[in-house]
C-alpha atoms as a PDB file:
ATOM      1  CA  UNK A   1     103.614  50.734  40.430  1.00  0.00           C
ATOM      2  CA  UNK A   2     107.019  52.988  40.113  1.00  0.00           C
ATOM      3  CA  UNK A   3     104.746  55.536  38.349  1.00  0.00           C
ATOM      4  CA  UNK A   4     101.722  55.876  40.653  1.00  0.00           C
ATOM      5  CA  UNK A   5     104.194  56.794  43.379  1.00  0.00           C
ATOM      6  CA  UNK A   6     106.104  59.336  41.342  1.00  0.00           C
ATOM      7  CA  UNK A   7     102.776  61.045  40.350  1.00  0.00           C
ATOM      8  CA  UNK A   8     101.642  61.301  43.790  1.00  0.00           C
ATOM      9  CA  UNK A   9     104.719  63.152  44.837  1.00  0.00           C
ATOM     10  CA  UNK A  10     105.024  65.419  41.612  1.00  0.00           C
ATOM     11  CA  UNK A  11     103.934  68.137  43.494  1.00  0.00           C
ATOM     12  CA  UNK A  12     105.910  68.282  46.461  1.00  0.00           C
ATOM     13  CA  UNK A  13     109.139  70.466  46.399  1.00  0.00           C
ATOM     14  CA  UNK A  14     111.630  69.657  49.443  1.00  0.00           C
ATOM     15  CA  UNK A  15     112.964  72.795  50.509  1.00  0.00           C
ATOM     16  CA  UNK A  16     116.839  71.504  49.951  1.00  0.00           C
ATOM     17  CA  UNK A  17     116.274  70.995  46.486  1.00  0.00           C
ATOM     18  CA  UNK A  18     118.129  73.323  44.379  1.00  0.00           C
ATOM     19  CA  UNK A  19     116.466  76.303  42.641  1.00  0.00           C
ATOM     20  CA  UNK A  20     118.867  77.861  40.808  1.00  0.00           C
ATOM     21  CA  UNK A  21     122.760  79.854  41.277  1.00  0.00           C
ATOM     22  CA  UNK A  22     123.520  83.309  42.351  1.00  0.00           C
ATOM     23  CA  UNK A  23     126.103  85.800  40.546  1.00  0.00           C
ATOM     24  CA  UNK A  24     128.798  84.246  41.687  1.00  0.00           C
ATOM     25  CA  UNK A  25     128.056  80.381  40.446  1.00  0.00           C
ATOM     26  CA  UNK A  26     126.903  78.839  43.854  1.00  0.00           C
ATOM     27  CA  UNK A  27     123.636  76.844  44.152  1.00  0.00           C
ATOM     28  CA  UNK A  28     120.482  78.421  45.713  1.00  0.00           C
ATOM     29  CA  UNK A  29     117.813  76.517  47.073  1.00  0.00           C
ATOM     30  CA  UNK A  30     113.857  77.463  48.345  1.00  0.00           C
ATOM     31  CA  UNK A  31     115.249  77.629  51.254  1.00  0.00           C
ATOM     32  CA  UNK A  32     117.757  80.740  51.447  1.00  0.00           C
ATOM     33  CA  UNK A  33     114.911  82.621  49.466  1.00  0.00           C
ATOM     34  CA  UNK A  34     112.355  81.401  51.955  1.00  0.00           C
ATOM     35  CA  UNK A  35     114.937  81.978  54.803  1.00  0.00           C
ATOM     36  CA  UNK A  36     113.474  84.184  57.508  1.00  0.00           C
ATOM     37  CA  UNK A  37     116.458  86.298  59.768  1.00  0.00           C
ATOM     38  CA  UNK A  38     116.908  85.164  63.045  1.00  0.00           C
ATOM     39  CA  UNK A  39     115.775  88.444  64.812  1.00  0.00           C
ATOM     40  CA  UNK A  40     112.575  88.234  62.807  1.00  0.00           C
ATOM     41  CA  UNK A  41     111.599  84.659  64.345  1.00  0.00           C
ATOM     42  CA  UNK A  42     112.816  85.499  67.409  1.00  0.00           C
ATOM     43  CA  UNK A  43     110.379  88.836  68.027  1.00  0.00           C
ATOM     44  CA  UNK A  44     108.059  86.473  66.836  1.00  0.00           C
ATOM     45  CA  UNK A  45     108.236  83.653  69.469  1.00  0.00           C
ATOM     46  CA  UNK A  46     108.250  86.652  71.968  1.00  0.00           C
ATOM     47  CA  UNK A  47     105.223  88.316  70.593  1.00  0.00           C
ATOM     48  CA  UNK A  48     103.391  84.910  70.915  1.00  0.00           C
ATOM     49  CA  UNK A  49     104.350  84.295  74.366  1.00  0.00           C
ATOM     50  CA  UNK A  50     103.394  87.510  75.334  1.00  0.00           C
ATOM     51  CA  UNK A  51     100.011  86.970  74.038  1.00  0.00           C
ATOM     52  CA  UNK A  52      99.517  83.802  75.362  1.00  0.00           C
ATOM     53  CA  UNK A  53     100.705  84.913  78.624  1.00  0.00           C
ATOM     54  CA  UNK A  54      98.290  88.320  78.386  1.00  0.00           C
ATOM     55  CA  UNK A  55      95.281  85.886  77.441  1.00  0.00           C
ATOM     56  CA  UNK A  56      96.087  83.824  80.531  1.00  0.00           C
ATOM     57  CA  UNK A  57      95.472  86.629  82.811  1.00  0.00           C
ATOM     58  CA  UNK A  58      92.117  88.070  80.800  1.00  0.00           C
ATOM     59  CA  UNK A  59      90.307  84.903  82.003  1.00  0.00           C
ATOM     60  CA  UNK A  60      91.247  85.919  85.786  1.00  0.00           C
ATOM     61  CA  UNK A  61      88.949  89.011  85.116  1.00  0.00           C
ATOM     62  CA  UNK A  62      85.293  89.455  85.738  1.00  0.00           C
ATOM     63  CA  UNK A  63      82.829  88.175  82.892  1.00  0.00           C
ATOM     64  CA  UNK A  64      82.087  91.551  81.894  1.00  0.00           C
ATOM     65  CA  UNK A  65      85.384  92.726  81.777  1.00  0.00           C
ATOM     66  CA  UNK A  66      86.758  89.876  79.934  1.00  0.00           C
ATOM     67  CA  UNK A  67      84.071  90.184  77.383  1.00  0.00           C
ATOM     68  CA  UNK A  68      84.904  93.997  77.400  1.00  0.00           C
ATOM     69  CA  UNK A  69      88.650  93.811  76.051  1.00  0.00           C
ATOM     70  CA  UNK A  70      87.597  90.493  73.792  1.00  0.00           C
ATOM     71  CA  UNK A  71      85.830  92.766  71.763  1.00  0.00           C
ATOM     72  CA  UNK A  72      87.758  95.901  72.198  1.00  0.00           C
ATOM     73  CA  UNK A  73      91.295  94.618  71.639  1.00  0.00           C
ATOM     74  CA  UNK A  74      89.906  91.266  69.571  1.00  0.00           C
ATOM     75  CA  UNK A  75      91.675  89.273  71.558  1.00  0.00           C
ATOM     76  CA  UNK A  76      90.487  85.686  70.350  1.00  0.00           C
ATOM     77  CA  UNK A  77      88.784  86.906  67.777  1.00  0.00           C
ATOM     78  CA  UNK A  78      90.902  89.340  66.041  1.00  0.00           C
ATOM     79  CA  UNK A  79      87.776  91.877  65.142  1.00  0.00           C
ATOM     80  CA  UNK A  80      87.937  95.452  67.051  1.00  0.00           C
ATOM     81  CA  UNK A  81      85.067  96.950  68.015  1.00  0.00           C
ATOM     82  CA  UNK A  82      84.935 100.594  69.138  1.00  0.00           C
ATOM     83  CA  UNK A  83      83.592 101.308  72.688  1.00  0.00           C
ATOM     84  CA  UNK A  84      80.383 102.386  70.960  1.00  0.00           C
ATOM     85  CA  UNK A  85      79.481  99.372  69.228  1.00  0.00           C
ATOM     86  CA  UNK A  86      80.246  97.438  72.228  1.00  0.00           C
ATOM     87  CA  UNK A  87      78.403  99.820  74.422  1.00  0.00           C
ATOM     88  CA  UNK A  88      74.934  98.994  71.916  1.00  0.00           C
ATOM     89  CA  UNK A  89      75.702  95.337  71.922  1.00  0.00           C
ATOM     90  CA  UNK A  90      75.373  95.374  75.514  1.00  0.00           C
ATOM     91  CA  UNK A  91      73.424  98.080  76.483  1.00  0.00           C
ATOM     92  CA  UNK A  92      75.018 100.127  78.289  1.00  0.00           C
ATOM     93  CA  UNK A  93      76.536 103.669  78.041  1.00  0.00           C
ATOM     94  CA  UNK A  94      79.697 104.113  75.939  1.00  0.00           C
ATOM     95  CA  UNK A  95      81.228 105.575  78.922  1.00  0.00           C
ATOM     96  CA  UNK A  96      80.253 102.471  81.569  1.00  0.00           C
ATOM     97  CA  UNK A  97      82.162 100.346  78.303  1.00  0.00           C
ATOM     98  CA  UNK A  98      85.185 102.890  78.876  1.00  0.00           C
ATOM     99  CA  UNK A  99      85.395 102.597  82.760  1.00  0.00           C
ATOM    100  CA  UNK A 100      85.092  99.121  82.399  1.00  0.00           C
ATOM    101  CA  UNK A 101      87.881  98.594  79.892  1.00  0.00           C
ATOM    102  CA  UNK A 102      90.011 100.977  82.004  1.00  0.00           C
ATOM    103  CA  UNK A 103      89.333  99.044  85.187  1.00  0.00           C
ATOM    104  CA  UNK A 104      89.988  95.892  83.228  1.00  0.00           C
ATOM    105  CA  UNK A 105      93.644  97.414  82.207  1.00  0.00           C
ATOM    106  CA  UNK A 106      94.571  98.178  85.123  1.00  0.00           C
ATOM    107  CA  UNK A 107      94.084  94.562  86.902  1.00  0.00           C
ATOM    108  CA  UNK A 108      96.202  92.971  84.051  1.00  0.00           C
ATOM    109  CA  UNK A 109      98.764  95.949  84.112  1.00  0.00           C
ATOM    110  CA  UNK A 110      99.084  94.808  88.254  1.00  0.00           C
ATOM    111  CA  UNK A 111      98.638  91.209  86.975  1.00  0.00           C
ATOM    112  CA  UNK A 112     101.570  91.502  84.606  1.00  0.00           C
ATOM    113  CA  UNK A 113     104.148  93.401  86.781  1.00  0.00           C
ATOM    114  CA  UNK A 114     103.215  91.284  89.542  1.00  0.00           C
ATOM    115  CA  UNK A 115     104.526  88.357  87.831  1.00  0.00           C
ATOM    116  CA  UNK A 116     107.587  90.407  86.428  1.00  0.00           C
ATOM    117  CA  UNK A 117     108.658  91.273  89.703  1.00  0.00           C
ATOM    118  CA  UNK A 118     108.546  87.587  90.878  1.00  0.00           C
ATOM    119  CA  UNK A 119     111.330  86.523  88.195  1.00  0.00           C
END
């Protein structure tokens, strides 16, 4: 019985478990070479909240405008498109796609100070 559990956790590593030492003698685990700086986690908390706060306020706009920045920006998606390809996707002219996106900016720019000048 001892065994079967031992095999199932050979292949787990707890990230306390020592790794090997430094120059100067002291013990190094996964951890400190896995460590990520504060700063670094930090902007990246930010950047997430800022998204998720940005993506909040897309689905205020209008259908088309929504689906405008989606695909320009990848916004839930993550694929770009150029205001061409968009533009042929839903036939239109590349420069209705660019008014659109512009007019789409700007409510989420209003949006987005609005709510900065409220805190």
């Amino acid at each position: 019985m001892h065994l079967r559990v031992v095999k199932k956790n050979r292949g787990e590593v707890s990230l306390y478990d020592p790794i090997g030492t430094d120059k100067e003698g002291n013990e190094i685990t996964l951890l400190d070479v896995l460590g990520t700086p504060a700063e670094v986690v930090q902007d990246m908390v930010e950047a997430q909240l800022e998204e998720a706060k940005i993506k909040e306020k897309v689905k205020k706009l209008s259908g088309r405008e929504r689906n405008v920045l989606e695909m320009r920006f990848g916004l839930f998606h993550g694929l770009c498109k150029t205001q061409r390809e968009i533009a042929k996707m839903l036939g239109i002219s590349r420069s209705y796609v660019s008014r659109i996106e512009k007019r789409a900016i700007q409510k989420l720019l209003k949006e987005l100070s609005f709510d900065n000048n409220k805190h």
